[in-house]
C-alpha atoms as a PDB file:
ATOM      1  CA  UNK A   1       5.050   8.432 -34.231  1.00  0.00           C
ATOM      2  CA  UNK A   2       7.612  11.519 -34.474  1.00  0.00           C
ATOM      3  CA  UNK A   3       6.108  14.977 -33.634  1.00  0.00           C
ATOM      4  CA  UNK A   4       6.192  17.312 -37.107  1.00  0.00           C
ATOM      5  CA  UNK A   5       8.270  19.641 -35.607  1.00  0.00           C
ATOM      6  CA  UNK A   6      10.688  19.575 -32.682  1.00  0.00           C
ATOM      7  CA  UNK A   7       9.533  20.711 -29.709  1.00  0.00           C
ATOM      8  CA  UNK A   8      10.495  24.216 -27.678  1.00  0.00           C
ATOM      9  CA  UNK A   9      12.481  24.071 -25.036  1.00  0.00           C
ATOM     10  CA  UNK A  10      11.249  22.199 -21.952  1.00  0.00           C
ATOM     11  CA  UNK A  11      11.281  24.929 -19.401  1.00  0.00           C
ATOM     12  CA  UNK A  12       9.404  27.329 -22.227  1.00  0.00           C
ATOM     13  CA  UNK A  13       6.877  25.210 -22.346  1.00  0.00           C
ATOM     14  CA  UNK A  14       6.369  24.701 -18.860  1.00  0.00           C
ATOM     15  CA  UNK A  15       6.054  28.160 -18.287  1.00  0.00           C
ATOM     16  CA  UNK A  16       3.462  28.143 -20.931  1.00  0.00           C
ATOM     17  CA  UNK A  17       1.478  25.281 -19.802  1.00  0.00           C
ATOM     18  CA  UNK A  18       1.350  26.267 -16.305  1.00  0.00           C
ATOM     19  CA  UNK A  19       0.195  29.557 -17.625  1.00  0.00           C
ATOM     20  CA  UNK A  20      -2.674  28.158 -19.828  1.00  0.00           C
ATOM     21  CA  UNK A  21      -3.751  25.263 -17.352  1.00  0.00           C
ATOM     22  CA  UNK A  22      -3.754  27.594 -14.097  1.00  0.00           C
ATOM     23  CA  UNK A  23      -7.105  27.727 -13.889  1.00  0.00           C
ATOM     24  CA  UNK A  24      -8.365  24.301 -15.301  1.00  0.00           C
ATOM     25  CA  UNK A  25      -9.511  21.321 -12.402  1.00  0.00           C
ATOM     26  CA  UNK A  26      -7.812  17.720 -12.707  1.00  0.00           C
ATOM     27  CA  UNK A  27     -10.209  16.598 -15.263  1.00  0.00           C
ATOM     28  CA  UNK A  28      -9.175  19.293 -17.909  1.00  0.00           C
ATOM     29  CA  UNK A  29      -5.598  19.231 -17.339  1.00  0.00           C
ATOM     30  CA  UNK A  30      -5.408  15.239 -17.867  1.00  0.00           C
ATOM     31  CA  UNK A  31      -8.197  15.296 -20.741  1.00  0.00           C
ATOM     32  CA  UNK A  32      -6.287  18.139 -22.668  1.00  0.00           C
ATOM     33  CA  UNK A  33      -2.914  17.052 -21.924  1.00  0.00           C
ATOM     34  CA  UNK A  34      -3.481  14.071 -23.623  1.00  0.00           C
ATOM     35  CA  UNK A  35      -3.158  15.711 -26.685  1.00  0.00           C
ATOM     36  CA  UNK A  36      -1.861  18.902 -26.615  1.00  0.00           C
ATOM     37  CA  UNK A  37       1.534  19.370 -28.971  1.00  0.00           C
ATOM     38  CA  UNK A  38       2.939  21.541 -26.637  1.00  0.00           C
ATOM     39  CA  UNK A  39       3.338  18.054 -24.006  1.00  0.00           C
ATOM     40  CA  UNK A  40       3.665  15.945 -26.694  1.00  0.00           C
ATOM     41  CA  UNK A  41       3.878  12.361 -26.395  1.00  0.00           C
ATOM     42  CA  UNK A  42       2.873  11.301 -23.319  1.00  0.00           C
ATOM     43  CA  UNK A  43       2.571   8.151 -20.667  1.00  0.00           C
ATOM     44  CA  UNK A  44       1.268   7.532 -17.351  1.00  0.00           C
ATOM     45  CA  UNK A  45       3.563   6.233 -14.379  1.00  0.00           C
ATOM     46  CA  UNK A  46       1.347   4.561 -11.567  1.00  0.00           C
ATOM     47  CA  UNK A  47       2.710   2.730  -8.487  1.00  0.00           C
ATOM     48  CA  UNK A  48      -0.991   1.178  -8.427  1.00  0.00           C
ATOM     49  CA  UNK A  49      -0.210   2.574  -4.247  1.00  0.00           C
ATOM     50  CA  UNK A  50      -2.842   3.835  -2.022  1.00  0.00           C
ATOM     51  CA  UNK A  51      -4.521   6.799  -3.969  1.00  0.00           C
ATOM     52  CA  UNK A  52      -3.272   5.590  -7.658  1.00  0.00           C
ATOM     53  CA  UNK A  53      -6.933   4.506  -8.837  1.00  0.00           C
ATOM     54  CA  UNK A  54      -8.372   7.830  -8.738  1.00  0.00           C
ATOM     55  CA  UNK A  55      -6.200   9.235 -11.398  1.00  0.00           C
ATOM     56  CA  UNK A  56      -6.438   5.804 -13.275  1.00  0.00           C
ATOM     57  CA  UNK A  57      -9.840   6.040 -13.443  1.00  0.00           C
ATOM     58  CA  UNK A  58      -9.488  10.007 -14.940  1.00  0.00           C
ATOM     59  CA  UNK A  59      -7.539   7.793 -17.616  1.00  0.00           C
ATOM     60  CA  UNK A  60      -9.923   5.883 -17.909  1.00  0.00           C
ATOM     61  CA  UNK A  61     -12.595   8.094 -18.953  1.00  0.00           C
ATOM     62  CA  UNK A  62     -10.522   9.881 -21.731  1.00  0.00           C
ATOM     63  CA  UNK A  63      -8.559   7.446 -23.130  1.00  0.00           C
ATOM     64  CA  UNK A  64      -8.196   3.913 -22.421  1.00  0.00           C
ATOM     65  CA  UNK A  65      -5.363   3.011 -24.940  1.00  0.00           C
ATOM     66  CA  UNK A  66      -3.076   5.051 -23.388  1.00  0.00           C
ATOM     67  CA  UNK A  67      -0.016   3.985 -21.962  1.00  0.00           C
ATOM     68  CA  UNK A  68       0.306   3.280 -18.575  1.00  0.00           C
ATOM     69  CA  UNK A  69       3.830   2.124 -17.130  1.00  0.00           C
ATOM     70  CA  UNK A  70       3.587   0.287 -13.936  1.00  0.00           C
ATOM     71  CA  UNK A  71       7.124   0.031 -12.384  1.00  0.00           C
ATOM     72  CA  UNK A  72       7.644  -3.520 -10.500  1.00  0.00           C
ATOM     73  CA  UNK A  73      10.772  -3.172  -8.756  1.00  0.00           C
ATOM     74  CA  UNK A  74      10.143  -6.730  -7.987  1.00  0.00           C
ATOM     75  CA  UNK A  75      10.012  -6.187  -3.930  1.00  0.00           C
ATOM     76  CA  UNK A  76       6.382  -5.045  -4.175  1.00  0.00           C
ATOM     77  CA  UNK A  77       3.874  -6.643  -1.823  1.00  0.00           C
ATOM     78  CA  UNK A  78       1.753  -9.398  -3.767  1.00  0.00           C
ATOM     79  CA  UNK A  79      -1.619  -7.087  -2.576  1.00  0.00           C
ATOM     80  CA  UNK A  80      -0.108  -4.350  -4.972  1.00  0.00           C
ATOM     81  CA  UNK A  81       0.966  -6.759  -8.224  1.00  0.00           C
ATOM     82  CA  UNK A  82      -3.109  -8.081  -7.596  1.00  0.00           C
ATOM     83  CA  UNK A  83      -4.122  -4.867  -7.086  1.00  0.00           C
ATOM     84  CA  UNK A  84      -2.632  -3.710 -10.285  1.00  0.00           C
ATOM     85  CA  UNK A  85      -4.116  -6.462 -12.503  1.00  0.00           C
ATOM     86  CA  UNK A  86      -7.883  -6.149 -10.835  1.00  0.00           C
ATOM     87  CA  UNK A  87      -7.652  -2.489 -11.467  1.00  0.00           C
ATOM     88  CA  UNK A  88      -6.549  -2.472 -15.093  1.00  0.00           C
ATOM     89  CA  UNK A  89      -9.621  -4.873 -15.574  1.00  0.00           C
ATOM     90  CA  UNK A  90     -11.863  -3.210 -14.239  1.00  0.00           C
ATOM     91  CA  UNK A  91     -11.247   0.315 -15.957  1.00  0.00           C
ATOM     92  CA  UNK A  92     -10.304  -1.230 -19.037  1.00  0.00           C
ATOM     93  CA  UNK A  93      -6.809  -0.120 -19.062  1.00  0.00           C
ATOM     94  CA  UNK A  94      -5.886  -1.972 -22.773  1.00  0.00           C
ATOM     95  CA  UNK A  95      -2.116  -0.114 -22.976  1.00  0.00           C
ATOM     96  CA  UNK A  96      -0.751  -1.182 -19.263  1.00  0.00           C
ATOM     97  CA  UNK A  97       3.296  -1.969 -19.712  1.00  0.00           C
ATOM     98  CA  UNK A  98       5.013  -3.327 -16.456  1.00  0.00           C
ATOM     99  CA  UNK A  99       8.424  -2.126 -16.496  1.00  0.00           C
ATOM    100  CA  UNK A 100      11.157  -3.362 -14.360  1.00  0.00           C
ATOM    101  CA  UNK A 101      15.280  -4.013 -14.336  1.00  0.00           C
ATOM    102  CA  UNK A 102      16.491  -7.109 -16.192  1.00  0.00           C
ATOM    103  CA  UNK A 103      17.576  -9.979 -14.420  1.00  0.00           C
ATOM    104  CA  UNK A 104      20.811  -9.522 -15.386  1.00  0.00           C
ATOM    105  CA  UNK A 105      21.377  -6.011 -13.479  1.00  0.00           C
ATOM    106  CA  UNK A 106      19.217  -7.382 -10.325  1.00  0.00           C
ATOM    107  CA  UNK A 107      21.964  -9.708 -10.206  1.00  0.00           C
ATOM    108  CA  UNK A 108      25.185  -7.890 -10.714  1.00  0.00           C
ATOM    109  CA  UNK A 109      23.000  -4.978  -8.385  1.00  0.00           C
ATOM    110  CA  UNK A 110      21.581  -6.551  -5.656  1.00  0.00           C
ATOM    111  CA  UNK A 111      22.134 -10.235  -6.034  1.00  0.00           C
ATOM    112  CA  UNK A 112      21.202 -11.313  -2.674  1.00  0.00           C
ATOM    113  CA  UNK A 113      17.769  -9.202  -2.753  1.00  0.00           C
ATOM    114  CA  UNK A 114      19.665  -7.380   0.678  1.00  0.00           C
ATOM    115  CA  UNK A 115      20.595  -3.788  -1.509  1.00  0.00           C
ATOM    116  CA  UNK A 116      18.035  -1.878   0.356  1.00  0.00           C
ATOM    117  CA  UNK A 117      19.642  -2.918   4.092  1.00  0.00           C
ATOM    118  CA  UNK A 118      23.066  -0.938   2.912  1.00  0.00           C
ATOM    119  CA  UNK A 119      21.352   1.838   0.842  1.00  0.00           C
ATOM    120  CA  UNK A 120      18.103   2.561   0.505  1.00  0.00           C
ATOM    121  CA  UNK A 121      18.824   5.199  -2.842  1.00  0.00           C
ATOM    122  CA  UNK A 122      21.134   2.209  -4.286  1.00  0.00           C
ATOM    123  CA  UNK A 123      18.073  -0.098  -4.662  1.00  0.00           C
ATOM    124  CA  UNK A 124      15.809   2.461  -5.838  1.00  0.00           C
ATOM    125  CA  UNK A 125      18.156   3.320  -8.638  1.00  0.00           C
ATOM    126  CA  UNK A 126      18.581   0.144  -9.271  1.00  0.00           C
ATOM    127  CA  UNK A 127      14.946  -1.553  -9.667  1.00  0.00           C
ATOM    128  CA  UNK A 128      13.250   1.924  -9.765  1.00  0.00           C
ATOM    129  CA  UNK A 129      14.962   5.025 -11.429  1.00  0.00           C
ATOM    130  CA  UNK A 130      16.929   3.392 -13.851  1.00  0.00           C
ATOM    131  CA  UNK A 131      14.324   0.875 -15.315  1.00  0.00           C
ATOM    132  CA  UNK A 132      11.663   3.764 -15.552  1.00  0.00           C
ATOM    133  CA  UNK A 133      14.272   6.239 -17.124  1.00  0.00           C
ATOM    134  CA  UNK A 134      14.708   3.523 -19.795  1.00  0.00           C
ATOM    135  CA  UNK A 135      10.726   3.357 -20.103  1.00  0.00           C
ATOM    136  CA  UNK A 136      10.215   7.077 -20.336  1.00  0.00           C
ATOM    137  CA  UNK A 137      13.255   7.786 -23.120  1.00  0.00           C
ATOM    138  CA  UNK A 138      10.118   7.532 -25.617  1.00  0.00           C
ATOM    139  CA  UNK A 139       8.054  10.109 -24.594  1.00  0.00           C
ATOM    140  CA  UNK A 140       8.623  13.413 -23.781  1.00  0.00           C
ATOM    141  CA  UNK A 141       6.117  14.117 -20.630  1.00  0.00           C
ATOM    142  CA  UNK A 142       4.886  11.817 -18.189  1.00  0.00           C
ATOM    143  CA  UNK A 143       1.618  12.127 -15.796  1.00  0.00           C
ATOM    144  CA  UNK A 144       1.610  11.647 -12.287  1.00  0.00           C
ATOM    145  CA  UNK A 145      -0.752  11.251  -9.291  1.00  0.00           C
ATOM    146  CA  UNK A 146       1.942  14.054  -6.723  1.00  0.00           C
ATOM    147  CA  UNK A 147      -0.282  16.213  -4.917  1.00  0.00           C
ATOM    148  CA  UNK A 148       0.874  19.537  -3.333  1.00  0.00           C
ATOM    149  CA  UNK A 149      -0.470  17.923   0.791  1.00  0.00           C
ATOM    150  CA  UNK A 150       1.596  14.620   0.427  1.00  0.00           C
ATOM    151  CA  UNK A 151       5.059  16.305   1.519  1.00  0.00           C
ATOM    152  CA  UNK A 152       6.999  19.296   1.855  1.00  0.00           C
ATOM    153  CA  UNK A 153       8.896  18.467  -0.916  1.00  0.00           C
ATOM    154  CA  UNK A 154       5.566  18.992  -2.989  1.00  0.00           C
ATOM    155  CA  UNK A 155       3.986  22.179  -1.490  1.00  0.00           C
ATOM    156  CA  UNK A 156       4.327  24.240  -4.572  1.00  0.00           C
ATOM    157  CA  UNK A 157       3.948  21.659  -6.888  1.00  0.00           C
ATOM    158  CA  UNK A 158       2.796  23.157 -10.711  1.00  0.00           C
ATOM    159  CA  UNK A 159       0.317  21.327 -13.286  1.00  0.00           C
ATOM    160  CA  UNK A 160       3.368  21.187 -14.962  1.00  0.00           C
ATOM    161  CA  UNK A 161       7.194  20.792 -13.836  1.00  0.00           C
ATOM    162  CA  UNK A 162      10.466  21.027 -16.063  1.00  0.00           C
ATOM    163  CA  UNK A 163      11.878  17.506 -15.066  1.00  0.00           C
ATOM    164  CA  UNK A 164      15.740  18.075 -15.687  1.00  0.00           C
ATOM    165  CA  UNK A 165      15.352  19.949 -18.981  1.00  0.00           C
ATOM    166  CA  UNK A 166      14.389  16.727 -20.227  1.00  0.00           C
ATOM    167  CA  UNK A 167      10.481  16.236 -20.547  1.00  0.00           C
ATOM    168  CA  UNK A 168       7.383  17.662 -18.617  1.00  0.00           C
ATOM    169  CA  UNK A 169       6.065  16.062 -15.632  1.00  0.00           C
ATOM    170  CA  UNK A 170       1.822  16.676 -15.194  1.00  0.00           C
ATOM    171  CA  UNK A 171       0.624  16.739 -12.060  1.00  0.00           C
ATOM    172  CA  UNK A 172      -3.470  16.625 -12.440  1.00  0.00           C
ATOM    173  CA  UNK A 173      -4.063  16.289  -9.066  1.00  0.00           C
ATOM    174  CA  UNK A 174      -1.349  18.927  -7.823  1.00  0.00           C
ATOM    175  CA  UNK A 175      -4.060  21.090  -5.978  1.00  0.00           C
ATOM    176  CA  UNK A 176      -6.624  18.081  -4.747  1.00  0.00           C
ATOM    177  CA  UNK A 177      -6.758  17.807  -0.663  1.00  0.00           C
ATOM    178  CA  UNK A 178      -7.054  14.226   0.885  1.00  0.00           C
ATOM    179  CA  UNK A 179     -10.769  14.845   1.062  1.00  0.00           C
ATOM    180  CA  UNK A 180     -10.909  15.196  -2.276  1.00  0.00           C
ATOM    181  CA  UNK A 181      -9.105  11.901  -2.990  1.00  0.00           C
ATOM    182  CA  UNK A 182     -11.654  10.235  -0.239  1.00  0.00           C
ATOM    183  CA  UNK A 183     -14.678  11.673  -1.806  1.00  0.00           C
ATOM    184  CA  UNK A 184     -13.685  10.879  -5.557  1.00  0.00           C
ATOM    185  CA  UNK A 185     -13.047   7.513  -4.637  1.00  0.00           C
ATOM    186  CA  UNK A 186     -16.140   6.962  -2.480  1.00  0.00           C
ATOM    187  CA  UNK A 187     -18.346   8.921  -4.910  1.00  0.00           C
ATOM    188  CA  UNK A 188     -17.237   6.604  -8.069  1.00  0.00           C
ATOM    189  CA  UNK A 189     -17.296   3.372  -5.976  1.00  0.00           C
ATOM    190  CA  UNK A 190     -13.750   2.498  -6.827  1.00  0.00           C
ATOM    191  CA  UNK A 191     -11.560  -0.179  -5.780  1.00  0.00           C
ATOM    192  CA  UNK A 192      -9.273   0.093  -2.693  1.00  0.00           C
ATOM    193  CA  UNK A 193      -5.607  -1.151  -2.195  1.00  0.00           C
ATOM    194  CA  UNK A 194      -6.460  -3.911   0.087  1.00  0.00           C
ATOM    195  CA  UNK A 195      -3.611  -2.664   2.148  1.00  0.00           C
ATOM    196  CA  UNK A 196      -5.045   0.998   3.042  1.00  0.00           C
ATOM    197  CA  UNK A 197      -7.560  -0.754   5.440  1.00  0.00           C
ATOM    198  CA  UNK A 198      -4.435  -2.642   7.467  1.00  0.00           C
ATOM    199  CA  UNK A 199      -2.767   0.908   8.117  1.00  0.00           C
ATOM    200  CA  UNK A 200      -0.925   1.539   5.273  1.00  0.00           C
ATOM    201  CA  UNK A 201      -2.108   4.872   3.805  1.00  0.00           C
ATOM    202  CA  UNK A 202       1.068   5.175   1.505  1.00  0.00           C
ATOM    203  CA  UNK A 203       2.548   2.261   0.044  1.00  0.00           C
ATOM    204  CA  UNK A 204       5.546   1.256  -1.873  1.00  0.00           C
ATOM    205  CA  UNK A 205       8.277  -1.450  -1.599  1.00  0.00           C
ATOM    206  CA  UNK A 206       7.514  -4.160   0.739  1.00  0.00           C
ATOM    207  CA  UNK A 207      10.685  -3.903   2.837  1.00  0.00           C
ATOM    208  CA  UNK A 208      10.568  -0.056   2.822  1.00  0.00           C
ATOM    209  CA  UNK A 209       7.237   0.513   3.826  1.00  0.00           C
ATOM    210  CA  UNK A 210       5.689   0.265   7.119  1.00  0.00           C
ATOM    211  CA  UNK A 211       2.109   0.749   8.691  1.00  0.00           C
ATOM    212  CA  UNK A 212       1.343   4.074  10.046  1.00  0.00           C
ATOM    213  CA  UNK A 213      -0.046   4.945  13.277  1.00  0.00           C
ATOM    214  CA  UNK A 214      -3.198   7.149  13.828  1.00  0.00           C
ATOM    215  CA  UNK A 215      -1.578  10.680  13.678  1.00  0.00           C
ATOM    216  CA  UNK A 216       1.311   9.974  12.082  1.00  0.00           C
ATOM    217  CA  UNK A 217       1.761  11.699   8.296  1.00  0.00           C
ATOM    218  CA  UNK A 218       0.529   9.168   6.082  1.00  0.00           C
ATOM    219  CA  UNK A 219       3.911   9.405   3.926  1.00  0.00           C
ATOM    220  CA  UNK A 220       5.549   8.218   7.610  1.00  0.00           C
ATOM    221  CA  UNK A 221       6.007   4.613   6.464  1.00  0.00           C
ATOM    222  CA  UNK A 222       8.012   5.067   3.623  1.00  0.00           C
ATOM    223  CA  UNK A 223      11.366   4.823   4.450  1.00  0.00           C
ATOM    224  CA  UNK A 224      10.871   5.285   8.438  1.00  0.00           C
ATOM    225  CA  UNK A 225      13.691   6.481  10.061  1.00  0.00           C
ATOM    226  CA  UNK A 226      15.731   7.910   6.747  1.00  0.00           C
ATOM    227  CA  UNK A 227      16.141  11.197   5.869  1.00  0.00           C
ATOM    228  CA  UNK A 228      14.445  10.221   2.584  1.00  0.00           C
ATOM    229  CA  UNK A 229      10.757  11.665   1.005  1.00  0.00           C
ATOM    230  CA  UNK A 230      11.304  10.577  -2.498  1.00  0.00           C
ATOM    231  CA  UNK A 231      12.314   7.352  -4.675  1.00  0.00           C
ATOM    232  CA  UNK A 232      14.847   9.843  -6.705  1.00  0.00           C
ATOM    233  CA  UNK A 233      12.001   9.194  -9.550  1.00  0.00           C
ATOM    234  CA  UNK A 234      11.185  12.628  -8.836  1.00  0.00           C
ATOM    235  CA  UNK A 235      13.002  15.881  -9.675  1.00  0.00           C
ATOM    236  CA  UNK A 236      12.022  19.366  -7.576  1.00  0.00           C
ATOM    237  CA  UNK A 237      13.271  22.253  -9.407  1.00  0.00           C
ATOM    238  CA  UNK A 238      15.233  20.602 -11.841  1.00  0.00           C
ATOM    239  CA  UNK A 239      16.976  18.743  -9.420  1.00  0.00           C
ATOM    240  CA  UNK A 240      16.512  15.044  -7.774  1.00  0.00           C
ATOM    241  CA  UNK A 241      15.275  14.523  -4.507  1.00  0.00           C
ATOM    242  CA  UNK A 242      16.448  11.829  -2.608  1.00  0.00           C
ATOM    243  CA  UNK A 243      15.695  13.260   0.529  1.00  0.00           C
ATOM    244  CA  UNK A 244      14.231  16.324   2.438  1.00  0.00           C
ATOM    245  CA  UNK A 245      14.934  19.551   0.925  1.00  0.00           C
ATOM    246  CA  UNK A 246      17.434  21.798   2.413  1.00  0.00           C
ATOM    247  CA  UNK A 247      15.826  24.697   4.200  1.00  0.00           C
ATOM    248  CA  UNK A 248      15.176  27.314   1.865  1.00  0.00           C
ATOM    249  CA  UNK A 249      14.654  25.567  -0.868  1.00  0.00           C
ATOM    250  CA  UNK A 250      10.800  24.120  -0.315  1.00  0.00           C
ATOM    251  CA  UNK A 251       9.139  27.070  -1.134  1.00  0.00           C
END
C-alpha cells in the first residue's frame, strides 16, 4: 500500500534514524523499524547462512507476516535450501518469498553453471544482485543481519545506512559481538546450520565457500583467495563493494 506522503530524502533520514536509534539494542531497532514512516515499507533479506536465525527469530517475535526474501542463487548447498524451510517452520515465518534469476537469464548468463570459475562478481550479479534488486524495487528499506566484527568493510557500520540514495539498509545487529550471537542462539535453543558444526562458520554459495581452519577469520571461506569481502549486495558509503576497501576509506 502507497505511503500518504512521499518520503524525505534517503540520506536525511538516515541521519535521522541513526540519530534517534543510537541508543536503542537490536530488539528496539527491529521492533520499531517495522513500522516507523520514516523507513517505510520494509522487508527482510536472509541468506538462512551461519548466524541468519538469530535475527529471524527477532522477526519472529514482532511480526511474523512480514516479508522475508530468501535469495537462491541456485548454487546453494542443499543443507542451506533445508535449512531455510525447517527454520521458517519452526518460527512461523508465514510471508517467506524465495527470490532468484529466471531461467531464461541463468541461461543466456551462465549457461554451463561454470560463471563463477571466470568471474566470481559476474555470477553474483547474475543469480544474486540483480534478482534481489528486482525483489527490493517494492520497498524502500531492507533489514539485514551485517554486524560491525564480521569484516573491515563493516567496522563502522550504522543502525541505519543510505544504500545508494535509494532506500535504507537496517542493521539490528550492527553492534552485537560473536558472543553475543553464540549466547542468543544457545540461550533461545535455536536451530543451527547443519554446516557450522563441519567448519563452516560463514556460508554462502556452494562453489565459493570453503571450510575454515581453527584461527582463520570466519569470513575466510568466502571467496578464498580473491580480493573479494562482499557479494556486491552490499553498498559502504553509498558505494558497492565488491572487494576490500581501499585504504582510507574503512573508517
Amino acid at each position: 500500500m502507497p505511503l500518504e506522503a512521499p518520503l524525505e530524502p534517503v540520506a536525511e533520514r538516515v541521519a535521522h534514524l541513526n540519530q534517534r536509534y543510537k541508543h536503542h539494542a537490536a530488539k528496539d531497532v527491529l521492533s520499531r523499524a517495522l513500522t516507523d514512516p520514516q523507513v517505510g515499507r520494509i522487508a527482510m533479506v536472509s541468506s538462512f547462512g551461519a548466524e541468519s536465525v538469530v535475527l529471524l527469530h527477532l522477526l519472529s517475535l514482532f511480526d511474523k507476516t512480514a516479508p522475508v526474501l530468501f535469495i537462491d542463487t541456485q548454487m546453494l548447498f542443499q543443507e542451506t535450501l533445508d535449512y531455510q524451510v525447517s527454520v521458517s517452520e519452526k518460527l512461523g515465518l508465514t510471508n517467506v518469498k524465495v527470490v532468484r534469476a529466471s531461467q531464461a537469464e541463468v541461461s543466456q548468463g551462465d549457461p554451463d553453471g561454470t560463471l563463477h570459475k571466470a568471474s566470481t562478481d559476474a555470477c553474483c550479479d547474475l543469480r544474486k544482485v540483480q534478482p534481489m534488486e528486482n525483489a527490493l524495487k517494492d520497498y524502500d528499506a531492507w533489514i539485514t543481519g551485517r554486524k560491525r566484527f564480521q569484516s573491515g568493510t563493516r567496522a563502522a557500520l550504522d543502525f541505519f545506512e543510505n544504500e545508494g540514495d535509494t532506500r535504507i539498509k537496517v542493521n539490528p545487529l550492527a553492534h552485537w559481538t560473536p558472543d553475543d550471537v553464540q549466547d542468543y542462539i544457545i540461550n533461545n535453543r535455536l536451530p543451527r546450520h547443519p554446516l557450522v558444526a563441519q567448519g563452516y562458520p560463514s556460508i554462502g554459495c556452494a562453489p565459493c565457500t570453503s571450510k575454515v581452519k581453527p584461527g582463520e577469520d570466519p569470513r575466510a571461506g568466502r571467496w578464498r583467495n580473491e580480493e573479494k569481502e562482499e557479494c556486491g549486495i552490499h553498498f559502504i558509503n553509498g558505494k558497492m563493494v565488491r572487494g576490500p576497501l581501499p585504504k582510507g576509506d574503512a573508517a
